[in-house]
N, C-alpha and C. Protein backbone atom coordinates (compact mmCIF):
# COMPACT_ATOMS: atom_id res chain seq x y z
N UNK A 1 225.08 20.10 -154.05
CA UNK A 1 224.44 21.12 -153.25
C UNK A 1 224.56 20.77 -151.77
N UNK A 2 225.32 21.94 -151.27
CA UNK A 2 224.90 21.13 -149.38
C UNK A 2 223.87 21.28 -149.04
N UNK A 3 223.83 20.51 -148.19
CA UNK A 3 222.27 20.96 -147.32
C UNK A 3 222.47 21.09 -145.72
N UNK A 4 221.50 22.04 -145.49
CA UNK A 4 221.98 21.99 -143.69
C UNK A 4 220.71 20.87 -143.01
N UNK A 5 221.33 20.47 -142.00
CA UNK A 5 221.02 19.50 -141.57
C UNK A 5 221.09 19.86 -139.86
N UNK A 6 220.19 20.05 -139.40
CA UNK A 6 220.34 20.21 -137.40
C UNK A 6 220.77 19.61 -136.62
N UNK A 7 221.82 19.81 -136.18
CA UNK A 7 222.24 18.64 -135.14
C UNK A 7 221.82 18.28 -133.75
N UNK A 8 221.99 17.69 -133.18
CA UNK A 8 221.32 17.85 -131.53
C UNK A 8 221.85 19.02 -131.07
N UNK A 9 223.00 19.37 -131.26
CA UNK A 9 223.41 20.76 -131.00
C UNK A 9 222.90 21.88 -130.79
N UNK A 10 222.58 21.93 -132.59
CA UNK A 10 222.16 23.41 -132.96
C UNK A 10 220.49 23.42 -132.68
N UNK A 11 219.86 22.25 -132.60
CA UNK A 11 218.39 22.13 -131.73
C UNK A 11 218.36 22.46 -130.61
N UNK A 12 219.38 21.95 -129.38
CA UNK A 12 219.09 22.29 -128.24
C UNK A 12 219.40 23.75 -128.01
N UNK A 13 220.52 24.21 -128.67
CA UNK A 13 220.43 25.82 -128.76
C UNK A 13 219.37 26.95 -129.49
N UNK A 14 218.35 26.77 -130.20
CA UNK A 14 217.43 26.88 -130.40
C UNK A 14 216.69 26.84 -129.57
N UNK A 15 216.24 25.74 -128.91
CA UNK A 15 215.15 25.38 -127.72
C UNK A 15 215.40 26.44 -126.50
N UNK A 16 217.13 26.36 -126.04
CA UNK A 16 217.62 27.42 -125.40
C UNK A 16 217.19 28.72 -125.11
N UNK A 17 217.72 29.02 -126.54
CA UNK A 17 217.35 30.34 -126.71
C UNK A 17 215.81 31.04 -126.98
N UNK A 18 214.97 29.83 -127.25
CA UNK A 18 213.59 30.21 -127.03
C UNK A 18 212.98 30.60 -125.67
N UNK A 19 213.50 29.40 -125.18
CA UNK A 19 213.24 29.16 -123.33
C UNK A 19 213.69 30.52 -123.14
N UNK A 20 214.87 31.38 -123.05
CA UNK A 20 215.46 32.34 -122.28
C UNK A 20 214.89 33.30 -122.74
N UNK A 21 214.15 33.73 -123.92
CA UNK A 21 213.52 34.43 -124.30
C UNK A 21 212.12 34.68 -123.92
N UNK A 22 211.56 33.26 -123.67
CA UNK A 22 210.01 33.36 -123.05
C UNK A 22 210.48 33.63 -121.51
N UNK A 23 211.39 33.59 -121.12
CA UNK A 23 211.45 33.81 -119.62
C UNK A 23 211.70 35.39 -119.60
N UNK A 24 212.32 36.39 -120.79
CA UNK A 24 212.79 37.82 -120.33
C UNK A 24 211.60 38.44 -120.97
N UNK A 25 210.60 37.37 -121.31
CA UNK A 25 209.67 38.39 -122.56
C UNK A 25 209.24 39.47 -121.43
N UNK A 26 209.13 39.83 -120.27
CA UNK A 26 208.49 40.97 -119.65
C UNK A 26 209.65 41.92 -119.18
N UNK A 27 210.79 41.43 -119.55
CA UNK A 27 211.49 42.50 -119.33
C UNK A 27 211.50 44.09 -120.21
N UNK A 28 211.67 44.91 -119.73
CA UNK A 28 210.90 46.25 -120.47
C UNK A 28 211.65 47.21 -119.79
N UNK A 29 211.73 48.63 -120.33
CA UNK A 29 211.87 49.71 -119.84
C UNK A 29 211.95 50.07 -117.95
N UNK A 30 210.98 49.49 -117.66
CA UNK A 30 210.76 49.63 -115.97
C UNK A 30 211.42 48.67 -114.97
N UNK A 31 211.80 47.33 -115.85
CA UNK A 31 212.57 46.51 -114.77
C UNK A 31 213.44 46.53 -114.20
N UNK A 32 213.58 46.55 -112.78
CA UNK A 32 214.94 47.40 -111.66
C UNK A 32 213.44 48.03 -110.66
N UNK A 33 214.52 48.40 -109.99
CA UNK A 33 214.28 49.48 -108.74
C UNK A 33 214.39 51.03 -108.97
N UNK A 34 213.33 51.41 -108.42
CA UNK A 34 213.01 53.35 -108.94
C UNK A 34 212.63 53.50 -107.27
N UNK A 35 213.28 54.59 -107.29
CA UNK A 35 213.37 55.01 -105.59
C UNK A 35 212.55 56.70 -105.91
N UNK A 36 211.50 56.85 -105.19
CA UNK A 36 211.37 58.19 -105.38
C UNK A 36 211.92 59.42 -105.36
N UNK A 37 212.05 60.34 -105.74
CA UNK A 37 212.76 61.87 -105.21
C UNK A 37 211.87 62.91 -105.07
N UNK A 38 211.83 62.82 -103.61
CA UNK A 38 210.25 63.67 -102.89
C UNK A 38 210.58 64.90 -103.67
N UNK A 39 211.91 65.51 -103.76
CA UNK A 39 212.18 67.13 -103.69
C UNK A 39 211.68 67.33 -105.29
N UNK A 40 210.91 66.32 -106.19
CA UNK A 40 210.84 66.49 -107.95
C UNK A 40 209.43 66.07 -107.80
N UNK A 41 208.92 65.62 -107.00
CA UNK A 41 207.73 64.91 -106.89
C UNK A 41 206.82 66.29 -106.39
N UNK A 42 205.44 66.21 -106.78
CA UNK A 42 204.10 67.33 -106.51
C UNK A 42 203.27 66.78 -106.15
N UNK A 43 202.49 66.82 -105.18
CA UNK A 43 201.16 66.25 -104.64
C UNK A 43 200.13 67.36 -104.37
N UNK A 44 198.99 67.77 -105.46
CA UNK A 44 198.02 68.27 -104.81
C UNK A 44 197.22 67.42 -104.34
N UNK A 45 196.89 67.65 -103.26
CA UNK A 45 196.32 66.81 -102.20
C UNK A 45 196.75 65.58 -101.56
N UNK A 46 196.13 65.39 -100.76
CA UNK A 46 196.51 64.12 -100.23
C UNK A 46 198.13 64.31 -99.47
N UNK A 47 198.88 63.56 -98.96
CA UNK A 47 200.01 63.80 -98.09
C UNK A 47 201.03 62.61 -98.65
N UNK A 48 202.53 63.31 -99.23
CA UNK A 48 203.20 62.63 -99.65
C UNK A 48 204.03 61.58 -98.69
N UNK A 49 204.28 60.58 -99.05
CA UNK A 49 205.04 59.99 -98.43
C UNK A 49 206.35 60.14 -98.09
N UNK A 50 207.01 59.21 -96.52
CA UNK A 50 208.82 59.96 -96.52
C UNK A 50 209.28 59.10 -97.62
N UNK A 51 208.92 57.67 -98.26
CA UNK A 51 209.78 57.33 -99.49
C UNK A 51 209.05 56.45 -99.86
N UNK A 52 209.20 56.07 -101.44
CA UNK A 52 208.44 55.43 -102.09
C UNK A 52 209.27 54.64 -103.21
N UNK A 53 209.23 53.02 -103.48
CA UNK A 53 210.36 52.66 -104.19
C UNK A 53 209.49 51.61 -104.75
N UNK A 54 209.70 51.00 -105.86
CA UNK A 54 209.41 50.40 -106.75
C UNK A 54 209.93 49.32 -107.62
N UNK A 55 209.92 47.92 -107.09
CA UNK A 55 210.61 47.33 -108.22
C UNK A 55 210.03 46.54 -108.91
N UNK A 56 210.06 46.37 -110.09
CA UNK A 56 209.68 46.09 -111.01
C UNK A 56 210.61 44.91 -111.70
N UNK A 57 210.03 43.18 -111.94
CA UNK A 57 210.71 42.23 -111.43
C UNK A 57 211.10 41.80 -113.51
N UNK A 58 212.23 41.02 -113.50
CA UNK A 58 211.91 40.71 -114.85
C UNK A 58 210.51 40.03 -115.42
N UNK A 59 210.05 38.82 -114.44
CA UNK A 59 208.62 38.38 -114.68
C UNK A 59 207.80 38.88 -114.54
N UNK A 60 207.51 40.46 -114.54
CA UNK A 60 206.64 41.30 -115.02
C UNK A 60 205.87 41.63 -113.65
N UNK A 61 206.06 40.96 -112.05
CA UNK A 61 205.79 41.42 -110.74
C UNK A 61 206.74 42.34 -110.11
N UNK A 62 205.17 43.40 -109.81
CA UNK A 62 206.01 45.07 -108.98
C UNK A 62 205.93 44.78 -107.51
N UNK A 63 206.82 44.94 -106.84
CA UNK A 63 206.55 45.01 -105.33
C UNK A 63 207.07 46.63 -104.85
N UNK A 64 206.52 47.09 -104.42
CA UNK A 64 205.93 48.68 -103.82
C UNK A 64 205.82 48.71 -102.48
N UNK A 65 207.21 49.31 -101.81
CA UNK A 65 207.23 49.98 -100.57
C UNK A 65 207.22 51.19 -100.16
N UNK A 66 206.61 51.55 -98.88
CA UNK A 66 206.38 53.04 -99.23
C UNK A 66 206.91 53.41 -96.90
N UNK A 67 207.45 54.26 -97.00
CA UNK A 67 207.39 54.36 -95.64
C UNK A 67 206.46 55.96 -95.64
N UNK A 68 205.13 56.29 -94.72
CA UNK A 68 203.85 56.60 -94.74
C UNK A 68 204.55 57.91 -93.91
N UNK A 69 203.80 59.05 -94.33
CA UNK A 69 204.12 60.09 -93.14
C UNK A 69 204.33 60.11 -92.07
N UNK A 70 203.60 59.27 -91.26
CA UNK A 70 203.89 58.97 -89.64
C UNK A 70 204.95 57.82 -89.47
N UNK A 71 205.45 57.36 -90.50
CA UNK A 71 206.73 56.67 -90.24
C UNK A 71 206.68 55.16 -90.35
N UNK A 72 205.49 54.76 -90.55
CA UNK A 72 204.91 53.37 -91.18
C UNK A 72 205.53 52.79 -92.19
N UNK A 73 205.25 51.32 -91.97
CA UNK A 73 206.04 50.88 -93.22
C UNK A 73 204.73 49.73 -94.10
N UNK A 74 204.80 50.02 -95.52
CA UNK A 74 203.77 49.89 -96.17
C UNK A 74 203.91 49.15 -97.64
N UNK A 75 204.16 47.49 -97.53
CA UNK A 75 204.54 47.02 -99.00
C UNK A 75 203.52 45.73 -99.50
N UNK A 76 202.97 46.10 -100.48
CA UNK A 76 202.38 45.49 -101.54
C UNK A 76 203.10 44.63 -102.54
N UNK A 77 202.46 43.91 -103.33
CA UNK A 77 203.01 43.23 -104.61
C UNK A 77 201.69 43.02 -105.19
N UNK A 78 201.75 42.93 -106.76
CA UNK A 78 200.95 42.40 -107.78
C UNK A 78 201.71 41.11 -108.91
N UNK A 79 200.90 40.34 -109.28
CA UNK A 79 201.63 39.44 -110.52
C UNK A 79 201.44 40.41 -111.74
N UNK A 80 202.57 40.18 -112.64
CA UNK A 80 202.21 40.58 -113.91
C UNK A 80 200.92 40.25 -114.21
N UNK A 81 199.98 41.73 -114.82
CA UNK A 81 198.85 41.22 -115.39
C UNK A 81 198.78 41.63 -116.47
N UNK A 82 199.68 41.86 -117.46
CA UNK A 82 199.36 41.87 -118.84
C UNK A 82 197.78 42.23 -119.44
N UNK A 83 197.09 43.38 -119.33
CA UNK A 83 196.10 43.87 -119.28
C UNK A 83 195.05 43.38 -117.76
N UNK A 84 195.09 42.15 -117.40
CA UNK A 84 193.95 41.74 -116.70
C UNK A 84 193.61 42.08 -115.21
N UNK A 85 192.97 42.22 -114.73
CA UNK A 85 192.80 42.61 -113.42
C UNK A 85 193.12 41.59 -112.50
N UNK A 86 194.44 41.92 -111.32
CA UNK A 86 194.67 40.89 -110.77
C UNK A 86 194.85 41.92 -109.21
N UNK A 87 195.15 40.21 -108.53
CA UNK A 87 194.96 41.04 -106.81
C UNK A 87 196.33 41.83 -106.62
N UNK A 88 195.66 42.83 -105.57
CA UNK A 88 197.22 43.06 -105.08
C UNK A 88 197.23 42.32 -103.85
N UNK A 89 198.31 42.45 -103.33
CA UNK A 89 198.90 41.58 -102.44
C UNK A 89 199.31 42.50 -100.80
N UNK A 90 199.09 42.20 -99.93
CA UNK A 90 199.30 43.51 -98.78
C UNK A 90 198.83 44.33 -98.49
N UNK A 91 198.28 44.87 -99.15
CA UNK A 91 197.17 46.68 -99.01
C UNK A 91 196.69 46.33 -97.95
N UNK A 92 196.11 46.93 -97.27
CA UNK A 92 195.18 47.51 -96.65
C UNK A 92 193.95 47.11 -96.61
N UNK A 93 193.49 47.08 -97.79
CA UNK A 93 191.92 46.60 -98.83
C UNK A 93 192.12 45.46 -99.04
N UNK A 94 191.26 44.15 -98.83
CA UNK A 94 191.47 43.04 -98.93
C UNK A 94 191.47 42.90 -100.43
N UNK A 95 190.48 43.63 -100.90
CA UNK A 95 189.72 43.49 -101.99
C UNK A 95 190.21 44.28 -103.05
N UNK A 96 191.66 44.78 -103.38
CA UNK A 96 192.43 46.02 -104.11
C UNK A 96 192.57 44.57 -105.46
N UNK A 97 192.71 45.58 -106.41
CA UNK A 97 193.18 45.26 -107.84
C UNK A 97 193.28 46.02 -108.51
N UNK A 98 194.93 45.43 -109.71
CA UNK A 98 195.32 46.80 -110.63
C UNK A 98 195.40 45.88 -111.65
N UNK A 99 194.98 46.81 -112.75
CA UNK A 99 195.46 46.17 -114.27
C UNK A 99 196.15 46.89 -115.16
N UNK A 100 197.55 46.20 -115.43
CA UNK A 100 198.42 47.51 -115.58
C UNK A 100 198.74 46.59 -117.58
N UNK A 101 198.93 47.69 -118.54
CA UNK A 101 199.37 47.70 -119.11
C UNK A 101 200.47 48.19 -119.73
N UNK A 102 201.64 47.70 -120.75
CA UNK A 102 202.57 48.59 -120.59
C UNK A 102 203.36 48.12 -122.23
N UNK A 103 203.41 49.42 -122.94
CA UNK A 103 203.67 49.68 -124.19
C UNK A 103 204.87 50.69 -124.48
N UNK A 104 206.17 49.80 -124.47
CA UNK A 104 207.53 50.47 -124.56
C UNK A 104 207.55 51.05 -123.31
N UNK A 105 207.61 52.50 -123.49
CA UNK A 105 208.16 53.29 -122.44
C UNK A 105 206.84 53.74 -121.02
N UNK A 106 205.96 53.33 -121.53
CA UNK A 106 204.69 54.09 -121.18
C UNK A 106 204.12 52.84 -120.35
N UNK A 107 204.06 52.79 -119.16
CA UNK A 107 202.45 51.78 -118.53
C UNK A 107 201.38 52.96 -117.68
N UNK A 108 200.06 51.78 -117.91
CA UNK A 108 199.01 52.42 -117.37
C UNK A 108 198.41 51.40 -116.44
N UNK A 109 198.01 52.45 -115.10
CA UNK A 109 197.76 51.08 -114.11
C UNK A 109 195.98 51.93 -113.96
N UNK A 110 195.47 51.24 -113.33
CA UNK A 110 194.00 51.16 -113.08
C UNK A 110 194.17 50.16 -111.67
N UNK A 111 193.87 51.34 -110.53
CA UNK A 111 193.81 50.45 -109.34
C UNK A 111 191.86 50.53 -109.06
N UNK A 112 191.44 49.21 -108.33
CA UNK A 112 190.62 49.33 -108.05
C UNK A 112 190.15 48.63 -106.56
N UNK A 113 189.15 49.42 -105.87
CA UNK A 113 189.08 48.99 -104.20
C UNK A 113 187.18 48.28 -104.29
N UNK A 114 187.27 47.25 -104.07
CA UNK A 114 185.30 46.76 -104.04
C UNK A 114 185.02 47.04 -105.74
N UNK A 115 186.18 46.58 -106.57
CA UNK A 115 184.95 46.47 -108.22
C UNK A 115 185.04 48.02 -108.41
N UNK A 116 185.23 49.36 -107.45
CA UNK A 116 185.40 50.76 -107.76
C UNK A 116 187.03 51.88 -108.28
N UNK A 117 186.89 52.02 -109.49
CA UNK A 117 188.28 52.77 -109.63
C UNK A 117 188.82 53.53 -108.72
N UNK A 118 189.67 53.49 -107.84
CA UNK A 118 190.25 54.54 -106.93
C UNK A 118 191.35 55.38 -107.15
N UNK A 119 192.21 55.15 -108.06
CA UNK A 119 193.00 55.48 -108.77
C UNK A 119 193.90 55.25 -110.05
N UNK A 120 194.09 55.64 -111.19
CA UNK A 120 194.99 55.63 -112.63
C UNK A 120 196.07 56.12 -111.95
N UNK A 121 197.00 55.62 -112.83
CA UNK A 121 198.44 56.26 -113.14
C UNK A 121 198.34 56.09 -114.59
N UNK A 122 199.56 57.17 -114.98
CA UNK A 122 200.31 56.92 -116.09
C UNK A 122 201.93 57.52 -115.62
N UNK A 123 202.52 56.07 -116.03
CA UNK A 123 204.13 56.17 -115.85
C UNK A 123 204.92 56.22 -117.38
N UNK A 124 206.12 57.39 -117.36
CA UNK A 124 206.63 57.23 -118.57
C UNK A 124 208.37 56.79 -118.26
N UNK A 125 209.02 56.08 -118.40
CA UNK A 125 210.34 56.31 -118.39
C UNK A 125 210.87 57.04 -119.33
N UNK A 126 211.71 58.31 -118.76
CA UNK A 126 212.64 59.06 -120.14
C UNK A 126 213.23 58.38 -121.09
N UNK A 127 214.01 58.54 -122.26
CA UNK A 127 214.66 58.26 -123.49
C UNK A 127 215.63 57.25 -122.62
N UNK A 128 216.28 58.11 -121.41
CA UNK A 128 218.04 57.73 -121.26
C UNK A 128 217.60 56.39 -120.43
N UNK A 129 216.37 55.82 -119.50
CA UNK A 129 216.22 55.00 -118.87
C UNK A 129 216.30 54.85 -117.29
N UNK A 130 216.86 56.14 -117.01
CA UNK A 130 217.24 56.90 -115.74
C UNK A 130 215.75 57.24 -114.88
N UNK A 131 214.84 57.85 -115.82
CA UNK A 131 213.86 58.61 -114.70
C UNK A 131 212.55 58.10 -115.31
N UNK A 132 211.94 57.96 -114.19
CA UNK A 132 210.30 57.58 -113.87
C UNK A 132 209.74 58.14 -113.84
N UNK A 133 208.60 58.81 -114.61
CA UNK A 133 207.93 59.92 -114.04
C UNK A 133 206.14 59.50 -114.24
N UNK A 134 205.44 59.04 -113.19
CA UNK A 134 203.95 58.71 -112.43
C UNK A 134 203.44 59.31 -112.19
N UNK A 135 202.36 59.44 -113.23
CA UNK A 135 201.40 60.71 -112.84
C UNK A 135 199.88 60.07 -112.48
N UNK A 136 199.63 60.11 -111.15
CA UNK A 136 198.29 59.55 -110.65
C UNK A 136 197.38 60.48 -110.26
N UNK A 137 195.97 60.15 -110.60
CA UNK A 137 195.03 60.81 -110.41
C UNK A 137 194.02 60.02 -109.75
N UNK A 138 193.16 60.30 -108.70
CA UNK A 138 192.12 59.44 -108.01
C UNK A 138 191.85 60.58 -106.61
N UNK A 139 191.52 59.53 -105.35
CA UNK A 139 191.04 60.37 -104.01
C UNK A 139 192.50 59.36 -103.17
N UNK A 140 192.21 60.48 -102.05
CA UNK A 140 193.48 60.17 -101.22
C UNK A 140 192.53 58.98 -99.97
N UNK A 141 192.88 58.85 -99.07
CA UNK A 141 192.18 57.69 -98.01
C UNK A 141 190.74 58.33 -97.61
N UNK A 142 190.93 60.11 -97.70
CA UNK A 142 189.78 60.75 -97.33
C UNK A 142 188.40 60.50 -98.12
N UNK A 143 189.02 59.92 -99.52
CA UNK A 143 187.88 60.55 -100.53
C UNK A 143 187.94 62.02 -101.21
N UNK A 144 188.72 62.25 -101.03
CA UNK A 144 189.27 63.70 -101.48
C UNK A 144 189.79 63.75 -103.06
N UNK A 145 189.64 64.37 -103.94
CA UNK A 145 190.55 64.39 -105.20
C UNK A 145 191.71 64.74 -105.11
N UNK A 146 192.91 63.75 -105.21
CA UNK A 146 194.40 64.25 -105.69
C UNK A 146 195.00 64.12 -106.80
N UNK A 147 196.03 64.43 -106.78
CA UNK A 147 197.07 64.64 -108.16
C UNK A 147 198.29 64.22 -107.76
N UNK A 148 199.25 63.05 -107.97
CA UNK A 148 200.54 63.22 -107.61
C UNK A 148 201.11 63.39 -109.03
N UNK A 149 202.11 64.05 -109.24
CA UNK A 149 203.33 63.62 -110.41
C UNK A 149 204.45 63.15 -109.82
N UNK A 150 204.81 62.07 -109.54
CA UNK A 150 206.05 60.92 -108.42
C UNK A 150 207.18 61.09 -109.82
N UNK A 151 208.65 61.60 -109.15
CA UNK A 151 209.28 61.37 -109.84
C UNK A 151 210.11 60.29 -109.43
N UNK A 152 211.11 59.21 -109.95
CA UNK A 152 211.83 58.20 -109.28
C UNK A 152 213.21 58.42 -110.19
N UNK A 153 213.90 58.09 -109.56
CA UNK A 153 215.32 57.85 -110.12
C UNK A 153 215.77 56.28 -110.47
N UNK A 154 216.42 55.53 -110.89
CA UNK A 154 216.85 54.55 -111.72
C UNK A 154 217.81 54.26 -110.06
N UNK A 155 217.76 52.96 -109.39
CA UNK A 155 219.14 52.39 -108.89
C UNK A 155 219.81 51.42 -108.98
């Protein structure tokens, strides 16, 4: 009867391939860069931005630039938080946090300003992997209720 037997070989390729695996485990549907497309995008309320881009890192950190109606330039980052509430990074709000979850095609973020929800999203990527589509609900800087549906393209 043979028997298999592991060699240092076929161990260290194992170990390998574990390692490279715990390193892409957050890779998903959203990882890359999504550039907005104002002319697909709807904002009741609140004032859209001239562009809005998104990347989304294999280790599961988004960094989010946005250039602001008056021509500002405006970029954040978060760590992967795998459900938990973590800081963001840059805002405005010293005190901002999102806890984003994300199941296949679908994440859900929960931003919050002082411990208070200020805004949800829900993002879906299409079938083909091409389009982003973010649908947020909360108040704009006024306190006002808005609605965006952000569409993004794949680059």
């Amino acid at each position: 009867m043979l028997r298999f037997r592991p060699s240092f070989l076929s161990l260290a390729l194992i170990v390998f391939a574990a390692a490279l695996f715990a390193q892409s485990g957050h890779v998903n549907a959203f990882t890359g860069t999504w550039k907005m497309d104002i002319a697909k995008s709807r904002f009741a309320g609140g004032t859209p931005p001239k562009q809005e881009i998104f990347t989304f890192q294999p280790d599961g950190s988004l960094l989010v630039s946005i250039e602001t109606p008056g021509g500002g330039k405006l970029s954040f980052s978060r760590p992967w938080s795998g459900g938990r509430e973590v800081a963001l990074t840059g805002t405005p709000d010293a005190n901002a946090t999102m806890t984003t979850v994300i199941h296949g095609r679908i994440l859900k973020d929960t931003w919050k300003v002082g411990g208070k929800v200020l805004r949800t999203a829900r993002g879906e990527v299409s079938p083909n992997g091409l389009t982003l589509t973010v649908t947020v609900d909360g108040k704009d800087d006024q306190g006002r209720p808005e609605r965006r549906v952000e569409v993004f393209d794949k680059q």
